[in-house]
Protein backbone atom coordinates (compact mmCIF):
# COMPACT_ATOMS: atom_id res chain seq x y z
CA UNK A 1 91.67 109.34 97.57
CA UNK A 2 87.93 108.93 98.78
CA UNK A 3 86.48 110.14 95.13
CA UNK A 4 88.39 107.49 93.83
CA UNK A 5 86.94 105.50 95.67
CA UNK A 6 83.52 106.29 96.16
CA UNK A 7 83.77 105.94 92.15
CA UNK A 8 85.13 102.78 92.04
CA UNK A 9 83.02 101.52 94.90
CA UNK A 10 79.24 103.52 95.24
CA UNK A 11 78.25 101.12 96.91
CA UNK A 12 80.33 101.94 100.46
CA UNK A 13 79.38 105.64 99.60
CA UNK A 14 76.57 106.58 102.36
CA UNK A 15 76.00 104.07 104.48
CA UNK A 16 75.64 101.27 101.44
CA UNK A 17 77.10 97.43 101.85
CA UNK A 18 80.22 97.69 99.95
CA UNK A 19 79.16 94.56 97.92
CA UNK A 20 81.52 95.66 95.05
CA UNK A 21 84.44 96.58 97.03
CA UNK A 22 83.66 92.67 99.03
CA UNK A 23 83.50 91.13 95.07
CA UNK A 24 86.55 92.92 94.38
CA UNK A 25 88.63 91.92 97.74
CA UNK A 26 86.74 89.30 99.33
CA UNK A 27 88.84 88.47 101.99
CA UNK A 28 90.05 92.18 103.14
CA UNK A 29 89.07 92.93 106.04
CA UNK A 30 90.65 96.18 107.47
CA UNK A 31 88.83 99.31 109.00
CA UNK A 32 88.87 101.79 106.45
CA UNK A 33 88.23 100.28 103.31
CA UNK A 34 89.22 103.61 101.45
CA UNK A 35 92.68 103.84 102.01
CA UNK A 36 92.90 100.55 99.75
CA UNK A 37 93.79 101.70 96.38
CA UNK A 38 94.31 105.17 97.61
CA UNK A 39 97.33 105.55 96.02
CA UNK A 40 99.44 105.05 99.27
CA UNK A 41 100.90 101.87 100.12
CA UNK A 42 100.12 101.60 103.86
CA UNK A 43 101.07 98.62 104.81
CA UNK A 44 100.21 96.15 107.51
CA UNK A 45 96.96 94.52 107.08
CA UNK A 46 96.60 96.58 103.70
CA UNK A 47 99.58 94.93 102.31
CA UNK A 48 98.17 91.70 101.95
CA UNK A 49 97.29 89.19 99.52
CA UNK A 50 93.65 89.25 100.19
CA UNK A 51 93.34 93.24 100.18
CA UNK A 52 95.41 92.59 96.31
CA UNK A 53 98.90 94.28 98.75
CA UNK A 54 96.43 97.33 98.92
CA UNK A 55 94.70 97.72 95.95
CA UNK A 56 98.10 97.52 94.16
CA UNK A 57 99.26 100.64 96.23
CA UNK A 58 102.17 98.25 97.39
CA UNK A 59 103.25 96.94 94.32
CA UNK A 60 106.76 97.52 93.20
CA UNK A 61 107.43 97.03 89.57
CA UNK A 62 109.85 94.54 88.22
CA UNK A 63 109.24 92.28 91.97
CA UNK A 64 105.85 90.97 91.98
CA UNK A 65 106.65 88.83 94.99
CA UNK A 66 108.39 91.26 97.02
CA UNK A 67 105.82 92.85 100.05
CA UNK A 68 106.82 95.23 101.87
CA UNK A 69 105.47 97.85 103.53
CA UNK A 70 107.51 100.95 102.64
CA UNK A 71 108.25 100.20 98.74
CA UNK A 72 109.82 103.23 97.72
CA UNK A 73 112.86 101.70 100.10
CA UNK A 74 113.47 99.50 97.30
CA UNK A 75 116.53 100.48 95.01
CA UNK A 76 116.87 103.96 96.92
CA UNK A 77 120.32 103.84 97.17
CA UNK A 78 120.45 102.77 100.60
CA UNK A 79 120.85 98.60 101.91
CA UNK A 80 117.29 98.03 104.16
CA UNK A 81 117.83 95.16 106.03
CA UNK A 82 115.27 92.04 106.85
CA UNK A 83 112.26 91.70 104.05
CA UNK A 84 114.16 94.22 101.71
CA UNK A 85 117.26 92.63 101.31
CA UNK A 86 115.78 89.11 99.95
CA UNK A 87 115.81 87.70 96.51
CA UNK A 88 112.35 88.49 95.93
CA UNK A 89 112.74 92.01 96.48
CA UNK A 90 115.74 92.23 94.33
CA UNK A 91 118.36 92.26 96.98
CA UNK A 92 117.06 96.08 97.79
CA UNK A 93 116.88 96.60 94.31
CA UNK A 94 120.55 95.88 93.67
């Protein structure tokens, strides 16, 4: 949430130059910075190598390598077609 992140990142907090959150994810650029790491995967541009696939928001334990923008599809029972059915992404999770 934005606390979280105006912790992490004072810097961005009132106006300032986000020079940590820039250290941090160098080559993210989306339009709200705060919804990186917010605890939310939300995809798209988030979900990307350079924005750390959201501030780890869309990280799915046990498949590093699989990126995809609604992660709690993975291993829900149900077989998700295209990017969740790949051998990175477990094959949907099995």
């Amino acid at each position: 949430d934005c606390i979280d992140f105006n912790t992490m990142y004072p810097d961005c907090h009132g106006g300032g130059d986000c020079a940590s959150f820039n250290a941090t994810f160098p080559g993210c650029r989306v339009k709200f910075p705060a919804l990186i790491a917010d605890g939310g995967c939300e995809g798209g541009v988030y979900n990307t190598e350079e924005c750390g696939w959201d501030g780890g928001d869309c990280v799915i334990e046990g498949y590093p390598n699989c990126h995809v923008n609604i992660p709690s599809w993975i291993g829900n029972g149900e077989c998700d077609e295209g990017e969740y059915n790949t051998e990175e992404c477990g094959w949907d999770g099995g």
